[in-house]
Protein backbone atom coordinates (compact mmCIF):
# COMPACT_ATOMS: atom_id res chain seq x y z
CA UNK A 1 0.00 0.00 0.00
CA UNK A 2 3.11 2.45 0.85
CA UNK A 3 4.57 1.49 -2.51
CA UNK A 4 1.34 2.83 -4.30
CA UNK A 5 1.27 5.92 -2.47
CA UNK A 6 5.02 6.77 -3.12
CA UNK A 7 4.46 5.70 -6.58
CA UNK A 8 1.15 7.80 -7.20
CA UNK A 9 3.38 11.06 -4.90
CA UNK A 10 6.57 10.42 -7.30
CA UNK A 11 4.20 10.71 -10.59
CA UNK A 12 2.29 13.73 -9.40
CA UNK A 13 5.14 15.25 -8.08
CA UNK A 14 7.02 14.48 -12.09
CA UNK A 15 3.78 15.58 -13.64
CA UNK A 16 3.99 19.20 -11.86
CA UNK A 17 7.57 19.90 -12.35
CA UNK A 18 7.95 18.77 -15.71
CA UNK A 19 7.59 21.58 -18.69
CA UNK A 20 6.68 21.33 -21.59
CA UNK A 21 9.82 23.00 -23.60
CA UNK A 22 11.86 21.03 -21.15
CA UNK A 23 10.45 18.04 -22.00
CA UNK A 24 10.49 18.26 -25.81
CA UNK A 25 13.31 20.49 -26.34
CA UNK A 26 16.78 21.27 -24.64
CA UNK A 27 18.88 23.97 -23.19
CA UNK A 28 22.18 23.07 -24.71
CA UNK A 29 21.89 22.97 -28.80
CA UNK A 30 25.08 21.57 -30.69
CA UNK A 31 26.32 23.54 -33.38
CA UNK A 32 28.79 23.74 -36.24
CA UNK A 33 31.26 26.40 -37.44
CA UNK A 34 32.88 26.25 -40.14
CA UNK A 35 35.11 29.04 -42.19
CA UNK A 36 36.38 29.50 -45.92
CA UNK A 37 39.46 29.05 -45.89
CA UNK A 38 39.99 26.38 -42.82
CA UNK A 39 41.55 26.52 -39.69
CA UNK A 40 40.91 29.87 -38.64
CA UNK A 41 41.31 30.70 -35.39
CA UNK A 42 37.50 31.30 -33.33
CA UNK A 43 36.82 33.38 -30.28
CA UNK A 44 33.06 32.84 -28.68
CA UNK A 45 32.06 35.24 -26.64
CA UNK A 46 29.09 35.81 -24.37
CA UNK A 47 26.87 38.50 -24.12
CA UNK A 48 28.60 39.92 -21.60
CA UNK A 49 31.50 39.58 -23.60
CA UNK A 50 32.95 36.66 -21.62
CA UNK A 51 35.71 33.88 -23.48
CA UNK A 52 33.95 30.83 -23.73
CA UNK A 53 35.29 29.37 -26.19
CA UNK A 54 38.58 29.20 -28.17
CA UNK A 55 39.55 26.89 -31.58
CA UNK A 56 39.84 26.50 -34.82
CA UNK A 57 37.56 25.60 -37.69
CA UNK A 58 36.18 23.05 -38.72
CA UNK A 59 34.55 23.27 -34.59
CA UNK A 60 31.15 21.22 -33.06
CA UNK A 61 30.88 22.07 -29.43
CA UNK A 62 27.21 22.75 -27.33
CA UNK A 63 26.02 26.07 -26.67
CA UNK A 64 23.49 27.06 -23.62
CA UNK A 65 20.47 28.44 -24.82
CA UNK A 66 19.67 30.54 -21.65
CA UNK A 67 21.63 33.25 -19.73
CA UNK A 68 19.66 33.36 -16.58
CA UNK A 69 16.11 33.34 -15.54
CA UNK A 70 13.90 34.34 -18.29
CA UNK A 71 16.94 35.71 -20.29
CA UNK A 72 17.69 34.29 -23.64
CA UNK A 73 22.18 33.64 -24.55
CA UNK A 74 23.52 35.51 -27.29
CA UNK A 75 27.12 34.71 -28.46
CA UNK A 76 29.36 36.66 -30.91
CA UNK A 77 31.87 34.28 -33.15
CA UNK A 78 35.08 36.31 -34.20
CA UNK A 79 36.82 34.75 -36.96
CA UNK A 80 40.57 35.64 -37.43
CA UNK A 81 42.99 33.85 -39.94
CA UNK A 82 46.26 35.32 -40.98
CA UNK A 83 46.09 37.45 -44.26
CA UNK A 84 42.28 38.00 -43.92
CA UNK A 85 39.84 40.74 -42.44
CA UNK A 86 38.63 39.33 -39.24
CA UNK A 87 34.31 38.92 -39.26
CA UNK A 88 32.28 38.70 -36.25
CA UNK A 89 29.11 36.18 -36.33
CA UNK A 90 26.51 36.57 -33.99
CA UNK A 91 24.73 33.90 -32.76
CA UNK A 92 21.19 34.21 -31.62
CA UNK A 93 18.16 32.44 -30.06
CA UNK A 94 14.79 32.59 -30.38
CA UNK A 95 11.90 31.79 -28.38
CA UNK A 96 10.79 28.00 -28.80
CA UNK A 97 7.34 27.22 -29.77
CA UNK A 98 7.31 24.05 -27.58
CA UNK A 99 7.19 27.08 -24.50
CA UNK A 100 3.46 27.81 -25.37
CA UNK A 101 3.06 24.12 -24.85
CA UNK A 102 3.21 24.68 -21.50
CA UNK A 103 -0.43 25.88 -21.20
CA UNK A 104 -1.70 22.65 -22.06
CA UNK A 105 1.01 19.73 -20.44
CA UNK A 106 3.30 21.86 -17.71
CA UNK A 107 1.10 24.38 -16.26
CA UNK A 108 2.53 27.49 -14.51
CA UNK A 109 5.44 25.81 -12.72
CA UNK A 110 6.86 24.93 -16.31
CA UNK A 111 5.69 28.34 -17.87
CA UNK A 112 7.11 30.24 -15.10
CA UNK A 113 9.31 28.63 -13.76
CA UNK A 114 10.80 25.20 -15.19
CA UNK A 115 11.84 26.45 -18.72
CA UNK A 116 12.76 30.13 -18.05
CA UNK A 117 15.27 29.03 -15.10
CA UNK A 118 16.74 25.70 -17.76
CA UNK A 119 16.78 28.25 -20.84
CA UNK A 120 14.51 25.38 -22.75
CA UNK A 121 12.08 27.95 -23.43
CA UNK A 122 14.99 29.37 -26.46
CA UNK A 123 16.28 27.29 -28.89
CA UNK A 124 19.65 28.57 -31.48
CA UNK A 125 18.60 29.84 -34.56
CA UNK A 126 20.81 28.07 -37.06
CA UNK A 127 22.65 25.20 -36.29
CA UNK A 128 25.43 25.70 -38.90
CA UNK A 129 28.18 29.23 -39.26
CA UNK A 130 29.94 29.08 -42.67
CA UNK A 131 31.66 31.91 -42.77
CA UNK A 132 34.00 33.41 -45.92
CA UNK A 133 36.80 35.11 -44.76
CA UNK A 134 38.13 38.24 -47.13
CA UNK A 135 41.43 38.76 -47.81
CA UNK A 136 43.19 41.71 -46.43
CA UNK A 137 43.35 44.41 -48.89
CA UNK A 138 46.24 46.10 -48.95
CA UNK A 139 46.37 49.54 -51.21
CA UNK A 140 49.89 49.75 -52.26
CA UNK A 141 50.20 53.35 -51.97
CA UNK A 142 54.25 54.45 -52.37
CA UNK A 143 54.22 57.92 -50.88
CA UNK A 144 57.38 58.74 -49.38
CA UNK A 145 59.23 61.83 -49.09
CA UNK A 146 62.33 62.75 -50.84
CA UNK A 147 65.01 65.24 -50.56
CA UNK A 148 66.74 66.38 -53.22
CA UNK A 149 69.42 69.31 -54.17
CA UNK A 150 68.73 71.85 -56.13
CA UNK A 151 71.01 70.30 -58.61
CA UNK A 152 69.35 66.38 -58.89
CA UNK A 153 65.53 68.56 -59.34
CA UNK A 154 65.03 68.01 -62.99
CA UNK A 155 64.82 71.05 -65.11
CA UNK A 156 60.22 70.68 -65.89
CA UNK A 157 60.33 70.28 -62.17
CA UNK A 158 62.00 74.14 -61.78
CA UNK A 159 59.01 76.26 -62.54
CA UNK A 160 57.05 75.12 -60.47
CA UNK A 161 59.24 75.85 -57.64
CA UNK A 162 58.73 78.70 -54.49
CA UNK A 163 61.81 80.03 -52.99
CA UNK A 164 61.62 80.72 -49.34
CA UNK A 165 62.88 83.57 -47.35
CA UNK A 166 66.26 82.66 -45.03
C-alpha cells in the first residue's frame, strides 16, 4: 500500500515539475562552425563579452540556450585567420514554440518557472556558421618623401618651384 502511495506522490510530483519545452526540447543545442578558408582561429564570446570558447575551424561544441532566468544567450563568433579581415558572427536564439506548450502539459510551474530558469524555453537559430573570410586588402600606396638638391631637381620640375625667405 506504501509502494502505491510513493508511486502515485513520485508521478504527481514528475507531472507538476515537468515543462513542456523542457520536455520536448533542450537547453544546450550543438552547433557547427565552419570558415572559408579552414583553420581559422574562433573566439566565442558571451553577451557579456565573456571567453567561452577558443579553436579552430572546422569546430562542433554545445552552446546554452539561456543566460539566466527568463533571459535568452547571445554569443558573438570572431573569426581571425592570418592574411584576412577578421568577421564577427553573432549567434542568436529565439523563443521555442514548444514554451506555449506549457499551457496545455506543464502548467505554470513549467511556464514560469521550469523552462525560463533551464533556458529550454529558447532554442539557437541556425545550427550551422559558414563563414567566408576576405582577404586583407592592402592599397599599395608608395608615398614617401624625398630630398633632393637643387642640382638632382630636374629642369620641368624648376618652374614650379617657391623660394623661401632665409
Amino acid at each position: 500500500m506504501t509502494h502505491k502511495i510513493t508511486s502515485i506522490l513520485m508521478a504527481g510530483t514528475l507531472i507538476l515539475t515537468t515543462s513542456c519545452a523542457s520536455i520536448v526540447s533542450k537547453s544546450n543545442y550543438p552547433i557547427s562552425i565552419n570558415s572559408t578558408p579552414s583553420e581559422a582561429s574562433i573566439t566565442i564570446t558571451n553577451k557579456k563579452g565573456v571567453e567561452i570558447y577558443k579553436g579552430a575551424t572546422p569546430a562542433n561544441l554545445k552552446l546554452k540556450a539561456g543566460n539566466g532566468f527568463f533571459s535568452k544567450a547571445r554569443y558573438m563568433v570572431k573569426f581571425e585567420k592570418e592574411g584576412y579581415d577578421a568577421k564577427m558572427v553573432p549567434v542568436e536564439f529565439k523563443l521555442d514554440g514548444w514554451y506555449f506548450g506549457n499551457i496545455l502539459i506543464g502548467g505554470l510551474i513549467g511556464l514560469l518557472i521550469v523552462d525560463p530558469a533551464t533556458g529550454a524555453m529558447y532554442k539557437l537559430d541556425t545550427e550551422y556558421l559558414n563563414e567566408t573570410l576576405a582577404p586583407v586588402s592592402t592599397a599599395s600606396t608608395n608615398e614617401e618623401l624625398k630630398v633632393y638638391s637643387i642640382n638632382d631637381i630636374p629642369d620641368n620640375w624648376k618652374a614650379h618651384l617657391a623660394q623661401l625667405t632665409e
